[in-house]
Every structure is written in C-alpha cells, then in structure tokens.
Protein backbone atom coordinates (compact mmCIF):
# COMPACT_ATOMS: atom_id res chain seq x y z
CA UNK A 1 32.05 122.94 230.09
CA UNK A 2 28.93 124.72 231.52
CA UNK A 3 26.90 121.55 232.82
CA UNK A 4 26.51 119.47 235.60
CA UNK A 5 27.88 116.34 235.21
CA UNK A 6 25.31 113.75 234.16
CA UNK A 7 25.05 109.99 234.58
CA UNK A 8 25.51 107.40 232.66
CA UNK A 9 25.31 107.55 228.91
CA UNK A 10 25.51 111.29 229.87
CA UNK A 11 29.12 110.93 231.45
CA UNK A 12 30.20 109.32 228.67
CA UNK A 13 28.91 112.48 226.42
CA UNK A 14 30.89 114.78 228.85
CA UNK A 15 33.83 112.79 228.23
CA UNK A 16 33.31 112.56 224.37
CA UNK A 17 33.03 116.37 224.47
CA UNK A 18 36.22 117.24 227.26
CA UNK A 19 38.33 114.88 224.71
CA UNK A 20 37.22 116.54 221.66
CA UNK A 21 37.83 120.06 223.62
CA UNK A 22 41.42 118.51 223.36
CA UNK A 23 42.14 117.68 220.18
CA UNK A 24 40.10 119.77 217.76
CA UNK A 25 43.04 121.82 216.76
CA UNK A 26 45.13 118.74 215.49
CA UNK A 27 41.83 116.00 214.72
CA UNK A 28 39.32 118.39 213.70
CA UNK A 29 37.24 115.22 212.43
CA UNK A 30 37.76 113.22 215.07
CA UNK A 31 36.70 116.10 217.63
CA UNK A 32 33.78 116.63 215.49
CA UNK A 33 32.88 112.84 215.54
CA UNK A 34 32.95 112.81 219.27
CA UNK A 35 30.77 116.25 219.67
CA UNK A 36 28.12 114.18 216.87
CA UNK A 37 27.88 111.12 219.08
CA UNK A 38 27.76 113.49 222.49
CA UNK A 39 24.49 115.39 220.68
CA UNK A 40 22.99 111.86 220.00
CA UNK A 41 23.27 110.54 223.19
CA UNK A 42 22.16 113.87 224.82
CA UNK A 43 19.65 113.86 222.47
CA UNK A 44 18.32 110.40 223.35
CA UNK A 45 18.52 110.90 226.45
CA UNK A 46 16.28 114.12 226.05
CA UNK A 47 13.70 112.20 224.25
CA UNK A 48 13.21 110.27 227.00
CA UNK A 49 13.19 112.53 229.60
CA UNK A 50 12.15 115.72 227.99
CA UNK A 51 12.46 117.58 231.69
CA UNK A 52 15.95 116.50 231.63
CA UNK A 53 18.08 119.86 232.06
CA UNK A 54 21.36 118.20 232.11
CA UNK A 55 20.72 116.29 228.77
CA UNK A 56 18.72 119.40 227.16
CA UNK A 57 22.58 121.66 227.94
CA UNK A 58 24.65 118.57 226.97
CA UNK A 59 23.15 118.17 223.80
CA UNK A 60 23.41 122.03 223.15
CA UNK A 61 27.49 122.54 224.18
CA UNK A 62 27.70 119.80 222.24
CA UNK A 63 26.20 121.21 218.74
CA UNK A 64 27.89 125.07 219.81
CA UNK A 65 31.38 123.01 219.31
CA UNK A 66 30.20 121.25 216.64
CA UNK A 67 29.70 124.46 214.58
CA UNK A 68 33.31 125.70 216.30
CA UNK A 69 35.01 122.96 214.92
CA UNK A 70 33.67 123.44 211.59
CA UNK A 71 34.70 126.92 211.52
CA UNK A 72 37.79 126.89 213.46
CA UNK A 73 38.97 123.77 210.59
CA UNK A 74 37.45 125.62 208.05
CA UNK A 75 35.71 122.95 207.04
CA UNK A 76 33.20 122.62 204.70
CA UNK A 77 30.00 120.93 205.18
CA UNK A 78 27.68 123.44 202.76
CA UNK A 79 28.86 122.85 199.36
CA UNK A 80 29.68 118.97 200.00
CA UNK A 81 28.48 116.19 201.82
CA UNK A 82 31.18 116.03 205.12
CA UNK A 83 32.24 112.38 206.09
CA UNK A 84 33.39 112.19 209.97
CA UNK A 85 34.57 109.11 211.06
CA UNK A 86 33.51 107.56 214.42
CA UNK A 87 34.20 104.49 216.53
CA UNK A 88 30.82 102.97 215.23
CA UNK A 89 31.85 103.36 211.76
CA UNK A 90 31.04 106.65 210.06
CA UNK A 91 28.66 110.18 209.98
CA UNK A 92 28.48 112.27 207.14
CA UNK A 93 27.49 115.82 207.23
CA UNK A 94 24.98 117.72 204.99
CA UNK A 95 23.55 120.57 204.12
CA UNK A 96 19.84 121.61 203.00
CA UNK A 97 20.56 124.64 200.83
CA UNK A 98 17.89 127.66 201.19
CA UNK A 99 16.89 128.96 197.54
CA UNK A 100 17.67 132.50 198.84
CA UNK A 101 20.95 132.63 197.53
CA UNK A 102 21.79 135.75 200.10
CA UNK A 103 21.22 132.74 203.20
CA UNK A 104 23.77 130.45 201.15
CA UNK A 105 25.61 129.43 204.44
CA UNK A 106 28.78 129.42 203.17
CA UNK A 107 28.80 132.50 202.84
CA UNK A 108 28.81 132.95 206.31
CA UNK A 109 30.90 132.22 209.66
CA UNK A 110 29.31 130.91 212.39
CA UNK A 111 29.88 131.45 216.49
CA UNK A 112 27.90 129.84 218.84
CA UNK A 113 26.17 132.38 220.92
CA UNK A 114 27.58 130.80 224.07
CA UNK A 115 31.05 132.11 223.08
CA UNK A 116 30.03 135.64 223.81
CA UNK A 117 30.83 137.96 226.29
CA UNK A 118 28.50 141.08 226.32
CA UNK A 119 28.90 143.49 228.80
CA UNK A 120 28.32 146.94 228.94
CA UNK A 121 26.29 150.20 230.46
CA UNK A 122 23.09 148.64 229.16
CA UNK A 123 23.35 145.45 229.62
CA UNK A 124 22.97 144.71 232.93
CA UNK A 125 22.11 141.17 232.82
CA UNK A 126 22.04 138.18 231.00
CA UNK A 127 18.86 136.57 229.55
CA UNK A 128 18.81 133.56 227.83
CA UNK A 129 15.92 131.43 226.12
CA UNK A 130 15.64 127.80 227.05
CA UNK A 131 14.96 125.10 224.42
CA UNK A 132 16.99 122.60 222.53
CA UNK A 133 20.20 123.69 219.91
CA UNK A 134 22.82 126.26 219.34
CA UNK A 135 21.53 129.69 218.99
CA UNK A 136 24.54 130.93 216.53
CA UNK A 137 25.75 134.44 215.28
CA UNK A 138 26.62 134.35 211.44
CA UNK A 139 28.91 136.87 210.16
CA UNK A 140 29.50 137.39 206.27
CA UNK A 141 32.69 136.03 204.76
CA UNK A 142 32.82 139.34 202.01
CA UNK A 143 33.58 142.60 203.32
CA UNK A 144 30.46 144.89 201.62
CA UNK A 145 33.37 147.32 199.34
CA UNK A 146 30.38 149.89 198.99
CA UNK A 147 29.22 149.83 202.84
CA UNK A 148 30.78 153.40 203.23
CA UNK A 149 28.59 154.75 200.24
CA UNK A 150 25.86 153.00 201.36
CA UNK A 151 25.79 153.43 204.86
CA UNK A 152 25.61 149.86 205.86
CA UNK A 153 28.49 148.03 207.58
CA UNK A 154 31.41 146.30 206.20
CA UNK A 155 30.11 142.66 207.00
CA UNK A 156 26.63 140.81 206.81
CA UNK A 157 25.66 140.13 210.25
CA UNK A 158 22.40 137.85 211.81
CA UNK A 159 21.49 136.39 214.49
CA UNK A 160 20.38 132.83 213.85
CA UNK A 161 18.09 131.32 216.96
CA UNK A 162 18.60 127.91 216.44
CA UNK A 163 21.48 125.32 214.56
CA UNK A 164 19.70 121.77 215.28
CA UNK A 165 18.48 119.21 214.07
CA UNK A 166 14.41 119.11 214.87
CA UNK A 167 13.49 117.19 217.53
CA UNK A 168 10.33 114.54 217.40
C-alpha cells in the first residue's frame, strides 16, 4: 500500500484496506465493505484536515480497490443497486446513469490508474495530479468487429480523471 501509515482512525483504515487486500478473491463483498468504510474514514478525516496528505492517499487507494474489486468480482453495481454488508450494518451501491447511452458504464471495465506501469523511450518520468479520488482507465467490454474497416481500434478506450464521490 503506497502511504504512510496514519494515526488513529487512519490506522484502522490501513488495516480495513491490508485485510480486504486479503480476501477480495474469496469475500469480494466483504473486501469491498472494508475499502467503503476505509474511504469514509479517510474521507472524514480529510474534511477535517483538508492539508492532510496521508488521509487525502488513504481515501484514494482505498476507492482504486474499490473499483478493482468490482471488476475483478465482476460485480455489478450499474444496472442494480449493490448491497455490501459491513460491521455497522449495511452499504448499498448505486449508480447515476449518464443519458449518453455510449458512457453507459457497464459497458466498460475499469482500472485504477495507480495499477499502471508506463515506461518507455518517452516517458521519462512520472507526473501525477494531486486531488481527491481514483483517476481510472475504462476499456470497452465489445470488441469494435468493424475497427479494421474503419480504422479505429478493436476496444473503446478513455481516460476517466476522477471515480469519487464529491467532496463538500
């Protein structure tokens, strides 16, 4: 995990993450509840301390493994509301649909940014933007039969900044 090790309600979030970093394969739900009440607490702890860099990274590991867990469980928050149970009782999941049916998100598969590896002749360093979610890559679930004919490539791609929930 790619932060310092906060204090606190924070070390509990750390620990609520590293456990559901364990067991998303098997509990996908229960990881996912633990990464939801690590982004709250982050999150809190944010509001209150907006200079906080330790909560502002918490809170975003924890929403790039939320959106892992969803699509490494195939789960399916977009077309339904998603319950996730928790030790406080229970979350559920939704989805604000855009009216562009082309951004219907599932349609897509989403990686956190923060699971890529880019390296190459020009790109000599890495540059990142601070601020408070998951920047996410979302790749098209239909392979494009005409891209050949077309000249466009097999899959939709885009590169969506931010997966959060807004911040007041």
């Amino acid at each position: 995990m790619p932060i310092t090790s906060g204090a606190g309600p924070l070390a509990n979030a750390e620990t609520g993450i590293v456990k559901a970093m364990r067991i998303d394969r098997r509990e996908p739900l229960v990881a996912l509840g633990e990464c939801i009440s690590a982004a709250e607490t982050a999150l809190g702890q944010f509001k209150c301390s907006p200079h906080d860099e330790t909560a502002r990274k918490t809170y975003n590991f924890a929403v790039g493994r939320i959106i892992v867990t969803i699509r490494d469980a195939k789960l399916d928050p977009w077309t339904q509301p998603l319950r996730v149970p928790r030790s406080d009782g229970e979350f559920v999941l939704t989805h604000k649909p855009d009216p562009r049916p082309q951004w219907n998100s599932a349609l897509y598969d989403f990686t956190p940014a923060d699971q890529f590896d880019v390296r190459g002749t020009y790109v000599t360093e890495r540059t990142t933007r601070g601020g408070i979610g998951a920047p996410a890559v979302a790749v098209g679930r239909e392979v494009n039969k005409e891209a050949g004919a077309n000249v466009t490539p097999p899959r939709t791609y885009y590169g969506h900044h931010r997966l959060s929930r807004t911040v007041t």
